[in-house]
N, C-alpha and C. Protein backbone atom coordinates (compact mmCIF):
# COMPACT_ATOMS: atom_id res chain seq x y z
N UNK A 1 147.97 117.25 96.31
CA UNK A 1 146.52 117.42 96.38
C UNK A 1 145.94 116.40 97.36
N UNK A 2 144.90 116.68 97.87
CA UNK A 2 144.55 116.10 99.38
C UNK A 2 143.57 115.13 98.03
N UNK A 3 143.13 113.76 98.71
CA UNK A 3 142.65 113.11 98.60
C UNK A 3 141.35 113.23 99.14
N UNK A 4 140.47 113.43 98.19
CA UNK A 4 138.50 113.54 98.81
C UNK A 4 138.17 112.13 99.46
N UNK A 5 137.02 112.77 100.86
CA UNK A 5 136.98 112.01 101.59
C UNK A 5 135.77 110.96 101.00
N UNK A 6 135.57 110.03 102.17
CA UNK A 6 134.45 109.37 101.44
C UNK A 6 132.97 109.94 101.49
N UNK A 7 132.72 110.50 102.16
CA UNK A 7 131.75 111.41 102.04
C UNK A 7 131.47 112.08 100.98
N UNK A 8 132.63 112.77 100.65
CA UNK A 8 132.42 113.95 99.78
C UNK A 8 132.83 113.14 98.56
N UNK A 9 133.40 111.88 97.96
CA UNK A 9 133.07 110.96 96.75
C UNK A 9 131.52 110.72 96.73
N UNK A 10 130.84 110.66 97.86
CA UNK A 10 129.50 109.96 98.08
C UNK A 10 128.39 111.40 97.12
N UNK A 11 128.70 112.49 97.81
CA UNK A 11 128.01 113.28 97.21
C UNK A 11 128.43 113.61 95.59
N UNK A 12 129.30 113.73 95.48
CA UNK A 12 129.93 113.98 93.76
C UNK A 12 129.31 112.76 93.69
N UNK A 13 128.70 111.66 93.58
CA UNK A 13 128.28 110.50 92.76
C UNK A 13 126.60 110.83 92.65
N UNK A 14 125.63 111.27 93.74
CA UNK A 14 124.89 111.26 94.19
C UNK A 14 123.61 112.38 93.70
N UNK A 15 123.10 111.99 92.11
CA UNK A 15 122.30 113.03 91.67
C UNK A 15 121.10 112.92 91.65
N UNK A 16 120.35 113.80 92.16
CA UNK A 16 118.79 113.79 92.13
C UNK A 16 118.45 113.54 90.54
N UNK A 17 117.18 112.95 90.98
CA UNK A 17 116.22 112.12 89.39
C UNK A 17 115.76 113.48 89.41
N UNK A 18 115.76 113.89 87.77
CA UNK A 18 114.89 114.44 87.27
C UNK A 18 114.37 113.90 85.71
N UNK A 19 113.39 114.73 85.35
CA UNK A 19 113.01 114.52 83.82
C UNK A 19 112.49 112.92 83.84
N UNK A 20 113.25 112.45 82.46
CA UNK A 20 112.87 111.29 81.89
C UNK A 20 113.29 110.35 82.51
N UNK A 21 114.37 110.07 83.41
CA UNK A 21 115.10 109.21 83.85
C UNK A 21 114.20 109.10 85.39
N UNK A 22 113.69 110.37 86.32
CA UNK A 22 112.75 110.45 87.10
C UNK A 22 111.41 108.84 87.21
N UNK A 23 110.85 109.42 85.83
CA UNK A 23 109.87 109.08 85.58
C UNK A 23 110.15 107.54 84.97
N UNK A 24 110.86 107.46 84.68
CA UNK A 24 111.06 105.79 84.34
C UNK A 24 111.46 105.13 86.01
N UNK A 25 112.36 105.66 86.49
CA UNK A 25 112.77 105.26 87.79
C UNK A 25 111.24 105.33 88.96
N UNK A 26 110.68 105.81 88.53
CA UNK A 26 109.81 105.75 89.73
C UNK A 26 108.38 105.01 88.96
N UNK A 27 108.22 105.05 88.13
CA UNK A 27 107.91 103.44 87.19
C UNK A 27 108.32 102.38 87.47
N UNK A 28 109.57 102.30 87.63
CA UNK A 28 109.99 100.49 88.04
C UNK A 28 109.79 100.21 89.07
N UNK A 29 108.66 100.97 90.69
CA UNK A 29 108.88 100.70 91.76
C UNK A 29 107.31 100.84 91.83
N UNK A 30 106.62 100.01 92.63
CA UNK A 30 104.98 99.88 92.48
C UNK A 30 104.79 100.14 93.81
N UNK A 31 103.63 101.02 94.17
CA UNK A 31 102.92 101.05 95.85
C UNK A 31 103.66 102.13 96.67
N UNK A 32 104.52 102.91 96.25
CA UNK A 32 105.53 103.46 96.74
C UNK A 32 104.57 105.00 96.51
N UNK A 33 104.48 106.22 97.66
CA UNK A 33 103.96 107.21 97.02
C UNK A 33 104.80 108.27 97.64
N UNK A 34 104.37 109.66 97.08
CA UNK A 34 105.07 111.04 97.11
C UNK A 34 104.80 111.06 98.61
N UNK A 35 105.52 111.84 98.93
CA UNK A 35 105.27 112.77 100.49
C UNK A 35 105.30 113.77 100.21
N UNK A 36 103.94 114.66 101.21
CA UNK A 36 103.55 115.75 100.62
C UNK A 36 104.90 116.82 101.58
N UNK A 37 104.98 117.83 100.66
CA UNK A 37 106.03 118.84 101.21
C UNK A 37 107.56 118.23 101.16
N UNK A 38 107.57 116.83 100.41
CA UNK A 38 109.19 116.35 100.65
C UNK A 38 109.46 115.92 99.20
N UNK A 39 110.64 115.81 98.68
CA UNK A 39 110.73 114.86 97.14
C UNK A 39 111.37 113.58 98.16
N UNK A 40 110.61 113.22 98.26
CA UNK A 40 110.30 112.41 99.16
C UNK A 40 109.24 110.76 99.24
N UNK A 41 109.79 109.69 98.83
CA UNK A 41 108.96 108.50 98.74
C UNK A 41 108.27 107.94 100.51
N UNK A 42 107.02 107.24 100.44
CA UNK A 42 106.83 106.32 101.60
C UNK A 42 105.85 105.18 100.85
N UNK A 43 105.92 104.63 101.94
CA UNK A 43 105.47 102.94 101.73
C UNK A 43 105.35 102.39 103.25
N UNK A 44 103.89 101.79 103.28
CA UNK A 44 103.73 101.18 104.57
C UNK A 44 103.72 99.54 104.43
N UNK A 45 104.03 99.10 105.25
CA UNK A 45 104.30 97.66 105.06
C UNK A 45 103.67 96.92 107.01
N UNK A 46 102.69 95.71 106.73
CA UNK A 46 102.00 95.53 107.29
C UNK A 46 102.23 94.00 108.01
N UNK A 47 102.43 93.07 108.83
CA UNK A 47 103.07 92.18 109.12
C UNK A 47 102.14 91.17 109.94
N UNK A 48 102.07 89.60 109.98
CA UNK A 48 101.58 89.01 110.81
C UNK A 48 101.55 89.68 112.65
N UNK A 49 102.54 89.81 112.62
CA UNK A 49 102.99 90.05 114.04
C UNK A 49 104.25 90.96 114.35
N UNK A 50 104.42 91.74 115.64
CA UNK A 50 106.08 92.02 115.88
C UNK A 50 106.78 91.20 114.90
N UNK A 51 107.25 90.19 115.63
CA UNK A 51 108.26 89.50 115.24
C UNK A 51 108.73 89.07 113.74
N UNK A 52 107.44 89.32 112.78
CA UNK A 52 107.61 89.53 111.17
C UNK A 52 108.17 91.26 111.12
N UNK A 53 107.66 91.99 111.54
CA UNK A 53 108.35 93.03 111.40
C UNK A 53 109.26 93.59 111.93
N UNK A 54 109.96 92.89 112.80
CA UNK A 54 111.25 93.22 113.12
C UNK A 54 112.14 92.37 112.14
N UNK A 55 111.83 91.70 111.97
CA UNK A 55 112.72 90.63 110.95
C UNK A 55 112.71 91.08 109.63
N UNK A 56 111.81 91.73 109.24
CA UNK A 56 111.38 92.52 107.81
C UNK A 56 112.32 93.74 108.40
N UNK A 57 112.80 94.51 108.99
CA UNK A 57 113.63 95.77 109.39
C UNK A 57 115.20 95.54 109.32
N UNK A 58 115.09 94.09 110.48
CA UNK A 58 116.42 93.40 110.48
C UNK A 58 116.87 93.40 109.02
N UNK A 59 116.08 92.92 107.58
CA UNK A 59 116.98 92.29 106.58
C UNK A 59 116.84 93.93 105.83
N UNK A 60 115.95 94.78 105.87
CA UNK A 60 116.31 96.22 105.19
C UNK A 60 117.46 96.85 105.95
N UNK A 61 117.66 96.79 107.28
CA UNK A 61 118.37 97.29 107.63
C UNK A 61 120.04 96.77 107.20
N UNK A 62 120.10 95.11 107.22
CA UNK A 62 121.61 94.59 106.24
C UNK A 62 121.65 95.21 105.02
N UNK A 63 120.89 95.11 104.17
CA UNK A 63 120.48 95.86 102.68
C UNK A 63 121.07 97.17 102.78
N UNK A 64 120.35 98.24 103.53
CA UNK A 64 120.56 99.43 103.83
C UNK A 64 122.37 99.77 104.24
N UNK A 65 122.51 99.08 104.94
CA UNK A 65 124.21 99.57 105.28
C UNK A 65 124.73 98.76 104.28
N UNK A 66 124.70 97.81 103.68
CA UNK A 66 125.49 97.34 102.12
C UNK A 66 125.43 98.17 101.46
N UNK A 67 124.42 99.30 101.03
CA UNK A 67 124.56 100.58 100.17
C UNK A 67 124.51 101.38 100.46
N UNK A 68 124.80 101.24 101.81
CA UNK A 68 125.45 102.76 102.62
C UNK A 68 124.17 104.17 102.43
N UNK A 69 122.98 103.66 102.39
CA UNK A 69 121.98 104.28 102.20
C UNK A 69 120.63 104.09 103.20
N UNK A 70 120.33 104.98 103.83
CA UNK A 70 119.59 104.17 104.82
C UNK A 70 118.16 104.77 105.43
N UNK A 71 117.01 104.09 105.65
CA UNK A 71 115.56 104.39 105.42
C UNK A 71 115.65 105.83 106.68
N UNK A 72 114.54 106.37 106.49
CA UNK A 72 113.76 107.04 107.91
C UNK A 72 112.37 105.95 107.99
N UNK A 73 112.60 105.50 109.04
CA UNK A 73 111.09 104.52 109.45
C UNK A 73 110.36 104.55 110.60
N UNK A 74 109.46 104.08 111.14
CA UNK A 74 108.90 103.39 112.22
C UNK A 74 108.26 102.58 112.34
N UNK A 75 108.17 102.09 113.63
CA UNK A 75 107.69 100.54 113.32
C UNK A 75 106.65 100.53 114.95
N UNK A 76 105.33 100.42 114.77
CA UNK A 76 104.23 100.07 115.70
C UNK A 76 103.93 98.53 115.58
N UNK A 77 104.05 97.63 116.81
CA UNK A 77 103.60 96.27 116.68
C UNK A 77 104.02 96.01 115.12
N UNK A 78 102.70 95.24 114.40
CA UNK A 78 102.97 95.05 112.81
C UNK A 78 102.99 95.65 111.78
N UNK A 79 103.28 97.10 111.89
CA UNK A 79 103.51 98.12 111.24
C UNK A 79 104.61 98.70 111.22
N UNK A 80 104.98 98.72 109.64
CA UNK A 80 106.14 99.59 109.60
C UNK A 80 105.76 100.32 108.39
N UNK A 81 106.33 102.29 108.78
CA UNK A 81 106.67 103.14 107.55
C UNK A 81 107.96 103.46 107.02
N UNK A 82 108.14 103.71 105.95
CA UNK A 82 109.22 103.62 105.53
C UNK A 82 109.28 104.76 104.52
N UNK A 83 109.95 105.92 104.84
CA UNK A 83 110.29 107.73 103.57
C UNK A 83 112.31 107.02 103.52
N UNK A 84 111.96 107.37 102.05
CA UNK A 84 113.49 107.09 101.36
C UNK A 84 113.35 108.97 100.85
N UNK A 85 114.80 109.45 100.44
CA UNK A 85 115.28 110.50 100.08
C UNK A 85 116.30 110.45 100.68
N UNK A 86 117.38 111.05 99.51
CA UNK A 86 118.67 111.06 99.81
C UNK A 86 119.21 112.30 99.69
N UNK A 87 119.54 112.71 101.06
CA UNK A 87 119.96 113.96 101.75
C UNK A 87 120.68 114.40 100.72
N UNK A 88 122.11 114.09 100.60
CA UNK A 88 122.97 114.78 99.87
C UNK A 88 122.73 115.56 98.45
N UNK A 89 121.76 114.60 97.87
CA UNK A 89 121.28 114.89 96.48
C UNK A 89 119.88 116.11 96.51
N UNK A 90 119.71 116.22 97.71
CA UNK A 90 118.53 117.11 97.97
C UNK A 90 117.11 116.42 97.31
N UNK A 91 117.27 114.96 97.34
CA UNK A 91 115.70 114.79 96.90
C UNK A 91 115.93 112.94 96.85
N UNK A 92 114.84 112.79 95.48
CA UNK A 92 114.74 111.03 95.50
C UNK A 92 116.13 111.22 94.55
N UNK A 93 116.68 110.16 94.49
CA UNK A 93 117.88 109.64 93.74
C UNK A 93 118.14 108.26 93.40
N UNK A 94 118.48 107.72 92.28
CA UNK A 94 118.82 106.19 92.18
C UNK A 94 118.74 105.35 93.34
N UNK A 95 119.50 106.19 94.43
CA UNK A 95 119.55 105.09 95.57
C UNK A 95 118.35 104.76 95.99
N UNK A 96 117.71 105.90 96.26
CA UNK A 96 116.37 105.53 96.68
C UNK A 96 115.40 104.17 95.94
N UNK A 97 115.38 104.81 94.44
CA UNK A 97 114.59 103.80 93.69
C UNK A 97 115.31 102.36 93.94
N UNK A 98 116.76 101.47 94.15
CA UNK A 98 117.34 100.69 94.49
C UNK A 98 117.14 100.02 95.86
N UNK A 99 116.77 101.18 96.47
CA UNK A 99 116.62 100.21 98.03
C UNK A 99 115.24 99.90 97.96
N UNK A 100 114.31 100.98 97.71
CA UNK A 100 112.96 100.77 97.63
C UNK A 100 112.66 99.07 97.00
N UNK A 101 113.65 99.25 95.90
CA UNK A 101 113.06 97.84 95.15
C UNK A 101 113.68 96.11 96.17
N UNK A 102 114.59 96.69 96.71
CA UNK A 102 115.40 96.02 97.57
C UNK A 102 114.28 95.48 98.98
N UNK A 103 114.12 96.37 99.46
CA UNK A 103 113.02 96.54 100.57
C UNK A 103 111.61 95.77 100.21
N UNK A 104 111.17 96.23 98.88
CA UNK A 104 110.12 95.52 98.32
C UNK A 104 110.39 93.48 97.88
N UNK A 105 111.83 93.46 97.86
CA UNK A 105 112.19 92.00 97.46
C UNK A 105 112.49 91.19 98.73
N UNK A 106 112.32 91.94 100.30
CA UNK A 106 112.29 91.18 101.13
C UNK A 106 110.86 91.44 102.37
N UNK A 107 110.24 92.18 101.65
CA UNK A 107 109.30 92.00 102.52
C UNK A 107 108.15 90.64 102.37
């Protein structure tokens, strides 16, 4: 028997929130809102200058490849947006609520 790749371990692990577990999970994360037409989170985050918000990207972005999970963003001067959803799972998922809170502990 062939050995599953890592990808396809990634998705067998990888279940969209629903119900009760949803709603507690997106409880433990403050300022964070829906996107309309997506199951889909964003959050804008606002900075002295460039150089705070590249440095605020720089440390989500280490975060982000440690859990192999990783934002859709952009970033204007001292502005950055930030939509979490995790493809595989077809929506928000643990990971999401984890980085979000992650993201929120280094900005």
């Amino acid at each position: 028997m062939r050995q599953a790749s890592r990808q396809q371990r990634r998705e067998q692990m990888t279940a969209k929130l629903a119900g009760k577990a949803r709603t507690q999970a997106l409880a433990s994360i403050k300022g964070w809102k829906k996107v309309r037409g997506r199951d889909a989170l964003q959050k804008s985050f606002r900075f002295a200058d460039f150089n705070e918000a590249w440095g605020f990207m720089t440390r989500v972005a280490m975060a982000a490849e440690k859990a192999d999970h990783h934002p859709e963003w952009s970033n204007v001067y001292n502005k950055v947006e930030i939509v979490l959803s995790t493809h595989d799972a077809g929506g928000l998922s643990e990971k999401d609520v984890a980085l979000a809170k992650v993201i929120d502990s280094v900005a």
